[in-house]
C-alpha atoms as a PDB file:
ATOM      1  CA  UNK A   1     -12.132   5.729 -14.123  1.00  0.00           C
ATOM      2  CA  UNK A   2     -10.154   7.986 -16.511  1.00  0.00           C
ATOM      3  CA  UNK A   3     -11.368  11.034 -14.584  1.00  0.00           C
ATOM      4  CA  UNK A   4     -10.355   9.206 -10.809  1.00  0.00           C
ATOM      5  CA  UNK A   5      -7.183   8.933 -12.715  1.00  0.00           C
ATOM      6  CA  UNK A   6      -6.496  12.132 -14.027  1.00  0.00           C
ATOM      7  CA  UNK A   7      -7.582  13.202 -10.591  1.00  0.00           C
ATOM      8  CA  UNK A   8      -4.937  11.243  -9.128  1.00  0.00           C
ATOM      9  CA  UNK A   9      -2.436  12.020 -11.315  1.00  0.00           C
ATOM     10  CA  UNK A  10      -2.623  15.798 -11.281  1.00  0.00           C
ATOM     11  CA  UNK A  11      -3.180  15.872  -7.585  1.00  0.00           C
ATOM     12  CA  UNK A  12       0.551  14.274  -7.359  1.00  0.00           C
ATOM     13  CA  UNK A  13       2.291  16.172  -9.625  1.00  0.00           C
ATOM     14  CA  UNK A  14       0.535  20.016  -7.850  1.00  0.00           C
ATOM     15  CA  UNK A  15       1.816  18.115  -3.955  1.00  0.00           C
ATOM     16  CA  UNK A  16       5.013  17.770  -5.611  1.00  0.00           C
ATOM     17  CA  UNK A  17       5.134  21.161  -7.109  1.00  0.00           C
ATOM     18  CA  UNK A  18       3.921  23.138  -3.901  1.00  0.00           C
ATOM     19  CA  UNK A  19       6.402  21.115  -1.636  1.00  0.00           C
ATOM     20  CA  UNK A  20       9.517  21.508  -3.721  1.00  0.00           C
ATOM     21  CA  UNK A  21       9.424  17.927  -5.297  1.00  0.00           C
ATOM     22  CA  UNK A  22      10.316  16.929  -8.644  1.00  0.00           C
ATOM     23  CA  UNK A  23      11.327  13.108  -7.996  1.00  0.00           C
ATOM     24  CA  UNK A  24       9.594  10.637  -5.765  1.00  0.00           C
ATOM     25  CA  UNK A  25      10.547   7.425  -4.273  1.00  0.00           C
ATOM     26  CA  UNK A  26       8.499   4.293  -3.260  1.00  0.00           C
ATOM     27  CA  UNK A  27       9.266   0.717  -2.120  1.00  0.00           C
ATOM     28  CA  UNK A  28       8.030  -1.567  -5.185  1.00  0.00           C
ATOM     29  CA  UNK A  29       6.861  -4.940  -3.572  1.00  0.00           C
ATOM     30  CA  UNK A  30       5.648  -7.047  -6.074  1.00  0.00           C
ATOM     31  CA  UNK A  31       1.990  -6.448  -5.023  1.00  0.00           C
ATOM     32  CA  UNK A  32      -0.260  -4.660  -6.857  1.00  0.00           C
ATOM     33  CA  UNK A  33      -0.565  -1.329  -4.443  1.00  0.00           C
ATOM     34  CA  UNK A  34       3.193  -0.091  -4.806  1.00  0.00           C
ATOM     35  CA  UNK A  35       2.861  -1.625  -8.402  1.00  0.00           C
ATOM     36  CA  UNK A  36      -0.244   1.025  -9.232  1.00  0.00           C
ATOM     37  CA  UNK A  37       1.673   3.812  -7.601  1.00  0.00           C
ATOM     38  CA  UNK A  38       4.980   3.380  -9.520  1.00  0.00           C
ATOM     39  CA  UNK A  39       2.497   3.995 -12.677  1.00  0.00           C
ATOM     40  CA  UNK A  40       0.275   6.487 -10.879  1.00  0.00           C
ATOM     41  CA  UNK A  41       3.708   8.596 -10.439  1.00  0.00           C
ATOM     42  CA  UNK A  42       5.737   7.586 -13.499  1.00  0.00           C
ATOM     43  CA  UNK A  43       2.343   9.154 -15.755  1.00  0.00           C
ATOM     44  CA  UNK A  44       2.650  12.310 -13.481  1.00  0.00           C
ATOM     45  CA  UNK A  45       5.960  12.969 -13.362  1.00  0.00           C
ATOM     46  CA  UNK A  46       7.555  10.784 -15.941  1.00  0.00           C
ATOM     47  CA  UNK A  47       9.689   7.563 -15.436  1.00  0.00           C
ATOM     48  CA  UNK A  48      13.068   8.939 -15.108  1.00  0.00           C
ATOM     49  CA  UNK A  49      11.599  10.477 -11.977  1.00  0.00           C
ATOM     50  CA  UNK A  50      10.653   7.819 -10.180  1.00  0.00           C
ATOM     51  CA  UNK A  51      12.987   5.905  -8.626  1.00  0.00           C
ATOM     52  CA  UNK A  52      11.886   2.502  -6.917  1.00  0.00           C
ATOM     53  CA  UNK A  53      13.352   0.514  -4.426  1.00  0.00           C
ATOM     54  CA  UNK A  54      12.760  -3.505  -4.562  1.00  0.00           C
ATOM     55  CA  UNK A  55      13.698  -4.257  -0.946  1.00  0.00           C
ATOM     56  CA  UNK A  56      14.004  -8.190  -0.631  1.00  0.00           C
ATOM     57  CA  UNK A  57      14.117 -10.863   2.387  1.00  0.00           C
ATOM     58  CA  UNK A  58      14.070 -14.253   2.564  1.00  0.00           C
ATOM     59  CA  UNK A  59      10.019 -14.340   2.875  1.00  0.00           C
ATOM     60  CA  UNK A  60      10.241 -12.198  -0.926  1.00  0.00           C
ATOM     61  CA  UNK A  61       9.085 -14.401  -3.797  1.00  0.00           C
ATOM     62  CA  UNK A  62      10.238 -15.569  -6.898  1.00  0.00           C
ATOM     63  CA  UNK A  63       7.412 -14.279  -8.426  1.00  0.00           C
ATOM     64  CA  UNK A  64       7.477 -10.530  -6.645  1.00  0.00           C
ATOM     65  CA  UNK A  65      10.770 -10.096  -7.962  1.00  0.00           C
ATOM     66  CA  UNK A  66      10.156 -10.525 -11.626  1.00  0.00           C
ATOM     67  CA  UNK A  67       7.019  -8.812 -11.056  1.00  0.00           C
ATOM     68  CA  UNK A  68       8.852  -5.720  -9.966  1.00  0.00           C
ATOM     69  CA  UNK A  69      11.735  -5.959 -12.585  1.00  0.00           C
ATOM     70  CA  UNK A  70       8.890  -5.854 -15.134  1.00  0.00           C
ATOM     71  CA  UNK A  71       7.132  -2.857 -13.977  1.00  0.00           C
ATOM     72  CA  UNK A  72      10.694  -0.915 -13.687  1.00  0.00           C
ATOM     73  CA  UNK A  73      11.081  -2.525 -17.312  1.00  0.00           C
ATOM     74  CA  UNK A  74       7.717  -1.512 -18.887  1.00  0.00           C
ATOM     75  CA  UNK A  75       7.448   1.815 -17.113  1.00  0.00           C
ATOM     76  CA  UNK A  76      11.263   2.969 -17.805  1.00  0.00           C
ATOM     77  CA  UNK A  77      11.574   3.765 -13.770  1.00  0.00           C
ATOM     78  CA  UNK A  78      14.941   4.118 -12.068  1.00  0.00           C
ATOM     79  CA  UNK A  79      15.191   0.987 -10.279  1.00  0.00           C
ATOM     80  CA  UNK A  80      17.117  -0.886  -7.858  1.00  0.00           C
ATOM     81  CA  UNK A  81      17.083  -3.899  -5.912  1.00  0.00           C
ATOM     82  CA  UNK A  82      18.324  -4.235  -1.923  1.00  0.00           C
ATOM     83  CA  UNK A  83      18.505  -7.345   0.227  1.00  0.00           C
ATOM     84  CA  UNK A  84      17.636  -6.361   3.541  1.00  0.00           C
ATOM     85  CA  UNK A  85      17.634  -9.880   4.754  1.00  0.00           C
ATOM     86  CA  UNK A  86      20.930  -9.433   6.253  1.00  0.00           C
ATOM     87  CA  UNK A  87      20.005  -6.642   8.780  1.00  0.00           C
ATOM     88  CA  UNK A  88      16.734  -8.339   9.539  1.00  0.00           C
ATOM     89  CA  UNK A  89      19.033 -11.214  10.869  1.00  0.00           C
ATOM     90  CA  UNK A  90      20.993  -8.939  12.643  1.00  0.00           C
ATOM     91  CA  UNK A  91      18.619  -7.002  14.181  1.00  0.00           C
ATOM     92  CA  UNK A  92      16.756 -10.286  15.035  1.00  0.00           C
ATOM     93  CA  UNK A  93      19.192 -10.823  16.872  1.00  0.00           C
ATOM     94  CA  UNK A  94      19.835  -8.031  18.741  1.00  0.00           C
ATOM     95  CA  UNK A  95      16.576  -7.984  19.873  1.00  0.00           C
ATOM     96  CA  UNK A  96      16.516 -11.562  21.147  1.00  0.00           C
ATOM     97  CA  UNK A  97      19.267 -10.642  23.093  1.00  0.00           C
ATOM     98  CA  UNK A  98      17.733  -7.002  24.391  1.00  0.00           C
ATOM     99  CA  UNK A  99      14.144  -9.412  25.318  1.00  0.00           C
ATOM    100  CA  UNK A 100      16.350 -12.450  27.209  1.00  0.00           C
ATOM    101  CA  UNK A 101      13.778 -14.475  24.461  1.00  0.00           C
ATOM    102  CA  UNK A 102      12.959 -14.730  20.723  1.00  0.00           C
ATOM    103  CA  UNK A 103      10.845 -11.990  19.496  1.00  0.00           C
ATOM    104  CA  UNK A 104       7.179 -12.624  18.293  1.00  0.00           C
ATOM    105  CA  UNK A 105       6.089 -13.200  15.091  1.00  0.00           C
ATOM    106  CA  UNK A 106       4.563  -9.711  14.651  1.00  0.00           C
ATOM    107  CA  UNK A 107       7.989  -8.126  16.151  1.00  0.00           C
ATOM    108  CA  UNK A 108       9.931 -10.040  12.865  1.00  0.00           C
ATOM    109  CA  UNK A 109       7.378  -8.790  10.432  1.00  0.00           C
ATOM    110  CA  UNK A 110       7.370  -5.331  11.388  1.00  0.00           C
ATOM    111  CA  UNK A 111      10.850  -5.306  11.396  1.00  0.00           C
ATOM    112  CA  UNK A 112      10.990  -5.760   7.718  1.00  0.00           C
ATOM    113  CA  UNK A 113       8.427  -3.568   7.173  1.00  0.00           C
ATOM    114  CA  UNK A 114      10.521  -0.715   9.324  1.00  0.00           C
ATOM    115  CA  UNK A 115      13.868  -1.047   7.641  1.00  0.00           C
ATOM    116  CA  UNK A 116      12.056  -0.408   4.546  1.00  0.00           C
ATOM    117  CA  UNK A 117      10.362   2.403   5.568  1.00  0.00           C
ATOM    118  CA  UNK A 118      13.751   3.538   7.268  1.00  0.00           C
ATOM    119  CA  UNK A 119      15.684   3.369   4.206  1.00  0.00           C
ATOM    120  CA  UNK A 120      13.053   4.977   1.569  1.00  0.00           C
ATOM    121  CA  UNK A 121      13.645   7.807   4.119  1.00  0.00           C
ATOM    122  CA  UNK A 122      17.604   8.017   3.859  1.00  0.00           C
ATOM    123  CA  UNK A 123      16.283   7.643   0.009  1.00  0.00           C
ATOM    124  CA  UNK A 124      14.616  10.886   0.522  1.00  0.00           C
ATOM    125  CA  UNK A 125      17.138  12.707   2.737  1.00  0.00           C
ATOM    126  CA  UNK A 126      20.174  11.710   0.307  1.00  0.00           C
ATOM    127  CA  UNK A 127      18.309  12.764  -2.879  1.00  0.00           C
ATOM    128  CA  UNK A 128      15.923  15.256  -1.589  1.00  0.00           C
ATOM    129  CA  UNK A 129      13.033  12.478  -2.728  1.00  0.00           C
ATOM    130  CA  UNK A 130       9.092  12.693  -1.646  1.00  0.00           C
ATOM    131  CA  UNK A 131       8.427   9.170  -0.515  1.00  0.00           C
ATOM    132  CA  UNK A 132       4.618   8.016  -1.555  1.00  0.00           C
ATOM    133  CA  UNK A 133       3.199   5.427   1.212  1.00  0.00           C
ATOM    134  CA  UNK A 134       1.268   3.151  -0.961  1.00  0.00           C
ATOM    135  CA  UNK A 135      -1.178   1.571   0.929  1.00  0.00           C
ATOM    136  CA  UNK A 136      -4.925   2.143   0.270  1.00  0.00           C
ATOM    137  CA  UNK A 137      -8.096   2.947   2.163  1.00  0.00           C
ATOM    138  CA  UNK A 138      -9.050  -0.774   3.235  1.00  0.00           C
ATOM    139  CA  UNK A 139      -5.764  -1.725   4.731  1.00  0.00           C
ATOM    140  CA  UNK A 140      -5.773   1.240   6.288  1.00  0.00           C
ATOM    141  CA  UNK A 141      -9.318   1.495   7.901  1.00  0.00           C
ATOM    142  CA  UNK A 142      -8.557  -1.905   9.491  1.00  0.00           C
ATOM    143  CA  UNK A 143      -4.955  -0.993  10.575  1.00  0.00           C
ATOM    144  CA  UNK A 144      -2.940  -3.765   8.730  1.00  0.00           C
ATOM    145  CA  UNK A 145      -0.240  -1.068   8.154  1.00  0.00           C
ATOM    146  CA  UNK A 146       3.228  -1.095  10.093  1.00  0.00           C
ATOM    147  CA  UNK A 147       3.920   1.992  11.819  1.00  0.00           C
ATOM    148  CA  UNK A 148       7.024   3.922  10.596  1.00  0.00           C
ATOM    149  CA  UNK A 149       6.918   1.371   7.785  1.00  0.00           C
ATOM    150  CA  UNK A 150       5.160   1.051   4.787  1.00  0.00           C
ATOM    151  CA  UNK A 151       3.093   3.975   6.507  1.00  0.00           C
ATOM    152  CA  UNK A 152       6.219   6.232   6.086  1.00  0.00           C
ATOM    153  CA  UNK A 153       5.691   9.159   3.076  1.00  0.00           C
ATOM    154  CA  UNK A 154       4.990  12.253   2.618  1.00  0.00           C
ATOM    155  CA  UNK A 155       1.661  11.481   0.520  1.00  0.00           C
ATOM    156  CA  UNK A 156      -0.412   8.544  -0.030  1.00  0.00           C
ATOM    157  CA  UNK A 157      -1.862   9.094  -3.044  1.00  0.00           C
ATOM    158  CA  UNK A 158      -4.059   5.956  -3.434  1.00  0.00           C
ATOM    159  CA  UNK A 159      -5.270   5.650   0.187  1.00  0.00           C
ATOM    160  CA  UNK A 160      -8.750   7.036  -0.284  1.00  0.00           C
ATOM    161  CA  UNK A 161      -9.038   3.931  -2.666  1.00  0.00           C
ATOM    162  CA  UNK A 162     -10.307   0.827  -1.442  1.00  0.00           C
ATOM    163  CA  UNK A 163      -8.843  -1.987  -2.355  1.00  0.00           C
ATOM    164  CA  UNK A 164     -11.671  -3.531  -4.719  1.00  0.00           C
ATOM    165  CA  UNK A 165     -11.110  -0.165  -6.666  1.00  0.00           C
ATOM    166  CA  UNK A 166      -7.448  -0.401  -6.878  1.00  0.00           C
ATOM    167  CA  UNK A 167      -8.207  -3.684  -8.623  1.00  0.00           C
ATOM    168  CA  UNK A 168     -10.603  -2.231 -11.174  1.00  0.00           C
ATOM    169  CA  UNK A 169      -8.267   1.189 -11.229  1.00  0.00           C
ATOM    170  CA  UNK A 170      -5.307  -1.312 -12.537  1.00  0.00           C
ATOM    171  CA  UNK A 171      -7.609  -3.090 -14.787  1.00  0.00           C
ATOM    172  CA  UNK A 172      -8.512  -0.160 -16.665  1.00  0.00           C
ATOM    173  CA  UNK A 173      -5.102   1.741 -16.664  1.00  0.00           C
ATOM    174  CA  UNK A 174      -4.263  -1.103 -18.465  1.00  0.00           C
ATOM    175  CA  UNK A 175      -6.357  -1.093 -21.446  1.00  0.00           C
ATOM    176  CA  UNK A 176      -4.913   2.431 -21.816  1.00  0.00           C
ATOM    177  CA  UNK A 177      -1.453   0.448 -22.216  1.00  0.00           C
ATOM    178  CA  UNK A 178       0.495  -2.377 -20.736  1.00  0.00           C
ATOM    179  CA  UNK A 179       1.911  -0.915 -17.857  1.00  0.00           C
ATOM    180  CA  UNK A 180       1.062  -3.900 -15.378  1.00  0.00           C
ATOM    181  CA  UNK A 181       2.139  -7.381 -15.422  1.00  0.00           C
ATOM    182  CA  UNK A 182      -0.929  -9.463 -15.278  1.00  0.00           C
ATOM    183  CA  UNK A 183       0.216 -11.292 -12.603  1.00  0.00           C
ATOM    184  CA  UNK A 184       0.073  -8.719 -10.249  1.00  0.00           C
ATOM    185  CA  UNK A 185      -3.390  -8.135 -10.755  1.00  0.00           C
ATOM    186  CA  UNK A 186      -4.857 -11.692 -10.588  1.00  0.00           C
ATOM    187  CA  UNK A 187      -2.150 -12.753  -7.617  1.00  0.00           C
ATOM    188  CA  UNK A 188      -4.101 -12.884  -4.013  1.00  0.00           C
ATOM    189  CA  UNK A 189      -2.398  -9.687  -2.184  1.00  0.00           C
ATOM    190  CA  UNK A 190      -0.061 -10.609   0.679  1.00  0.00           C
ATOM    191  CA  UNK A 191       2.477  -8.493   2.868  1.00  0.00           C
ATOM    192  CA  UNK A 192       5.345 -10.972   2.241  1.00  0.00           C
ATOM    193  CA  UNK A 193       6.741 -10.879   5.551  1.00  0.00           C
ATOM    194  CA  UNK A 194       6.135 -14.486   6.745  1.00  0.00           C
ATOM    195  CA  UNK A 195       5.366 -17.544   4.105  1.00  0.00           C
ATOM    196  CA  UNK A 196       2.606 -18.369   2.782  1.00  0.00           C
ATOM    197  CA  UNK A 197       0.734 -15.265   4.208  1.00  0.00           C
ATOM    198  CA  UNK A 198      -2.413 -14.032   2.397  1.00  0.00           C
ATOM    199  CA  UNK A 199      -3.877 -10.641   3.205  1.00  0.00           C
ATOM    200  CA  UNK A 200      -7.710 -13.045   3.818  1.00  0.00           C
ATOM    201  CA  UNK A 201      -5.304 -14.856   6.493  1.00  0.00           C
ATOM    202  CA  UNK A 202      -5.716 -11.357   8.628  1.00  0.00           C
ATOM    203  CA  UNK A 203      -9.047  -9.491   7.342  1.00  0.00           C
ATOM    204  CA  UNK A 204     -12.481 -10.707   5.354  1.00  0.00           C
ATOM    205  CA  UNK A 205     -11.954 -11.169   1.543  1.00  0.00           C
ATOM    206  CA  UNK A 206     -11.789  -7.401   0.547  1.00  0.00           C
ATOM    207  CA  UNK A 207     -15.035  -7.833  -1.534  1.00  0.00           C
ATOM    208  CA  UNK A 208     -16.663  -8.050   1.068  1.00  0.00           C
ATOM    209  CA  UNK A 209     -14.664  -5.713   3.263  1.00  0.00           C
ATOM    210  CA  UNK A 210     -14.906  -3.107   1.036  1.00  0.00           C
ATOM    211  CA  UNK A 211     -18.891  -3.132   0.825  1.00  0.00           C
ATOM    212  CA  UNK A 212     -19.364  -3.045   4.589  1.00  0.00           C
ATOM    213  CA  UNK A 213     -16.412  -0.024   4.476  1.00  0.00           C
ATOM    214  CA  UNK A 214     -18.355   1.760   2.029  1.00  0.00           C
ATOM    215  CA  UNK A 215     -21.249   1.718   4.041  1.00  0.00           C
ATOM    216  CA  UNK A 216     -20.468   2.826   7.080  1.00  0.00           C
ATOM    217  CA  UNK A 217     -17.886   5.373   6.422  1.00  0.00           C
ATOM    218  CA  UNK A 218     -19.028   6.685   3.129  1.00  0.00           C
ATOM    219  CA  UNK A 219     -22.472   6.112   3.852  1.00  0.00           C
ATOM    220  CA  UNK A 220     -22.751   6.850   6.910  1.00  0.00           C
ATOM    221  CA  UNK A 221     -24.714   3.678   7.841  1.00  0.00           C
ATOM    222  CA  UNK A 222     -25.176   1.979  11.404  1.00  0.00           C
ATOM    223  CA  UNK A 223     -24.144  -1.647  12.358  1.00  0.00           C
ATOM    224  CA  UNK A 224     -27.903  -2.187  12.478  1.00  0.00           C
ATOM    225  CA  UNK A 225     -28.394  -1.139   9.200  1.00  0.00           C
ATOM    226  CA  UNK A 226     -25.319  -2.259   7.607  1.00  0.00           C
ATOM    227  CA  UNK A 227     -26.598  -5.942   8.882  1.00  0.00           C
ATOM    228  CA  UNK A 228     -30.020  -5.448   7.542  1.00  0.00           C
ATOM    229  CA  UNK A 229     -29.121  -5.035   4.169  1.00  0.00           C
ATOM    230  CA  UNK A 230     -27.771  -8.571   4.081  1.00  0.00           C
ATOM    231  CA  UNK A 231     -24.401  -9.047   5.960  1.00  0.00           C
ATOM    232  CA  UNK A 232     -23.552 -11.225   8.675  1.00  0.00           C
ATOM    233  CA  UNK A 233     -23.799  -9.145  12.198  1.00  0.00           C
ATOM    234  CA  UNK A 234     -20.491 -10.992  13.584  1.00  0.00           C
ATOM    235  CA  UNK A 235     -18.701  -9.544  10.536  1.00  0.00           C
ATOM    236  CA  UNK A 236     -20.088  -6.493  10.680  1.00  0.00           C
ATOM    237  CA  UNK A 237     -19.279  -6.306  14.074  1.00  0.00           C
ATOM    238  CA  UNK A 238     -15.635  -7.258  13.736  1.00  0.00           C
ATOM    239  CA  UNK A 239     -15.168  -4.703  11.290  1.00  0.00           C
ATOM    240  CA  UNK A 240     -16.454  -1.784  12.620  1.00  0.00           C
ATOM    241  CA  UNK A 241     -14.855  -2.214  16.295  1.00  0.00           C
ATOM    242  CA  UNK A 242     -11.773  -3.534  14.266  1.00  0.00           C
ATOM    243  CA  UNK A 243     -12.062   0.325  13.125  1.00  0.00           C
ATOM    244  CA  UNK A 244     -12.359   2.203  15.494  1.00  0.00           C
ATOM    245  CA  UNK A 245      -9.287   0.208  17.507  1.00  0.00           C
ATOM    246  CA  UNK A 246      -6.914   1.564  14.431  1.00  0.00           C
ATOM    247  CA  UNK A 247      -7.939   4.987  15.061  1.00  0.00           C
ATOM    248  CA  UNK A 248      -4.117   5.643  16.607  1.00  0.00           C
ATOM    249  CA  UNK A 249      -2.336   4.884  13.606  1.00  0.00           C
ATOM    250  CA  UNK A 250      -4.802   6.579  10.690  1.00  0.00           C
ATOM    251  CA  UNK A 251      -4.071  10.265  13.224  1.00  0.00           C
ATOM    252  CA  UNK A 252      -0.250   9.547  12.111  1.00  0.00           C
ATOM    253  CA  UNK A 253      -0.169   8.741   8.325  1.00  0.00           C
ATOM    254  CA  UNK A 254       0.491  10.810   5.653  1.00  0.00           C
ATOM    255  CA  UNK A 255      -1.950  13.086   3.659  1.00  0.00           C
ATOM    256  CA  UNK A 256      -4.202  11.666   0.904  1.00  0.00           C
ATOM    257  CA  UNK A 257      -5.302  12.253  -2.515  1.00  0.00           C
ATOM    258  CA  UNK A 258      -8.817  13.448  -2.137  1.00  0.00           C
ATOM    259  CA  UNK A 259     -10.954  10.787  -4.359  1.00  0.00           C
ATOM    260  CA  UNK A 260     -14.657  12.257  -6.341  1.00  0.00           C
ATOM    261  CA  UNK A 261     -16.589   9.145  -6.730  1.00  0.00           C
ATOM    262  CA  UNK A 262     -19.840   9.404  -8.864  1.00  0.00           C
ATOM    263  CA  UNK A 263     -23.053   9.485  -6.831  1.00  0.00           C
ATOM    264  CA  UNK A 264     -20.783   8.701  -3.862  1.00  0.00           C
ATOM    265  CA  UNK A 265     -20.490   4.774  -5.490  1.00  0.00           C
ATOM    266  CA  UNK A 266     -18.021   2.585  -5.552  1.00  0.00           C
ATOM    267  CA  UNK A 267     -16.269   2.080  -8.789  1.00  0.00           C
END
């Protein structure tokens, strides 16, 4: 893992050297994604560098909040907390108005997700910042990504990691020192933009997810034999044509880290 790390690492600090970057801004949710990359970039480029953005609504928890004060706190990051809540309402609103009817569910999420993708990019214009989108490769193989949201960046330096390895990834950076709350490691991953929602309430538990991922895009496996070597053909199924539907929005994200796994293995 310490060589996926140092990989990771000094890829970041060279796409910040060749673009004309020496500070980088992210949105720091609480969850452990955004969490990893505030480290990822603080041991490339050094805290006073990094400057996240805690970017609050109603749906934000308790929990999320102190998680993120604690990683600004540990990692000596430039941090700062916005309630957006307000222009969510607003634009709510506005929108209700524009439809003749209240938006749907999936209109109010994204338009949290949107505003902070809007303002990490006045982030960037105002203090010439490269904004890393910190989502990773399972979220975005099955599309559960907002456009022009939390897929807005320049880089995404951790989405060629699946989410199981992001888990392990955190595990390990901490042994190295405490850099992560534990809580944001053992918490079940949500979005945060509706209560009570769980990232399992959308996709398969990413265990599983990951496994069936690995073997048909790393692998190169079929459905057929993906479901021979033990998993449930409806799953299997569900995945894979729930990948190829997000096609649209992996042609529009940023560029990636490229990841050297041994033996072509999950971590």
């Amino acid at each position: 893992m310490k060589k996926i790390w140092d990989n990771l690492t000094a890829g970041l600090k060279d796409f910040c050297v060749k673009n004309g970057f020496s500070k980088v801004c992210l949105g720091l949710s609480g969850g452990l994604d955004s969490a990893l990359c505030s480290v990822l970039a603080t041991d490339a480029l050094g805290g006073e560098n990094v400057h996240a953005l805690m970017m609050k609504t109603k749906h934000t928890s308790d929990l999320s909040l102190r998680i993120a004060r604690e990683i600004s706190q540990r990692n000596n990051l430039i941090f700062q907390e916005l309630d957006i809540n307000p222009l969510i309402d607003e634009e709510t609103l506005f929108l209700a108005h524009a439809f003749d009817q209240n938006p749907k569910q999936v209109v109010l999420e994204n338009l949290q997700a949107r505003a902070r993708g809007k303002f990490l990019m006045a982030f960037s214009n105002q203090f010439d910042y490269l904004v890393l989108a910190c989502g990773n490769k399972s979220e975005i193989a099955m599309g559960y990504c907002t456009l022009y949201g939390d897929t807005c960046g320049g880089l995404a330096p951790i989405a060629n990691l699946y989410k199981s390895e992001i888990f392990d990834l955190a595990r390990w950076r901490n042994t190295i020192s405490p850099v992560l709350p534990k809580e944001v490691i053992s918490r079940a991953p949500s979005a945060e933009l509706a209560d009570h929602q769980k990232d399992e309430d959308t996709l398969p538990p990413y265990a599983l997810l990951d496994k069936v991922l690995h073997l048909y895009l790393d692998m190169g496996k079929s459905e057929n034999e993906i479901c021979a070597a033990g998993f449930e053909p409806k799953t299997v199924r569900w995945i894979i044509n729930r990948y190829k539907s997000q096609a649209f929005k992996r042609k529009q994200l940023p560029p990636y880290l490229p990841i050297k796994r041994p033996d072509n293995n999950l971590i």
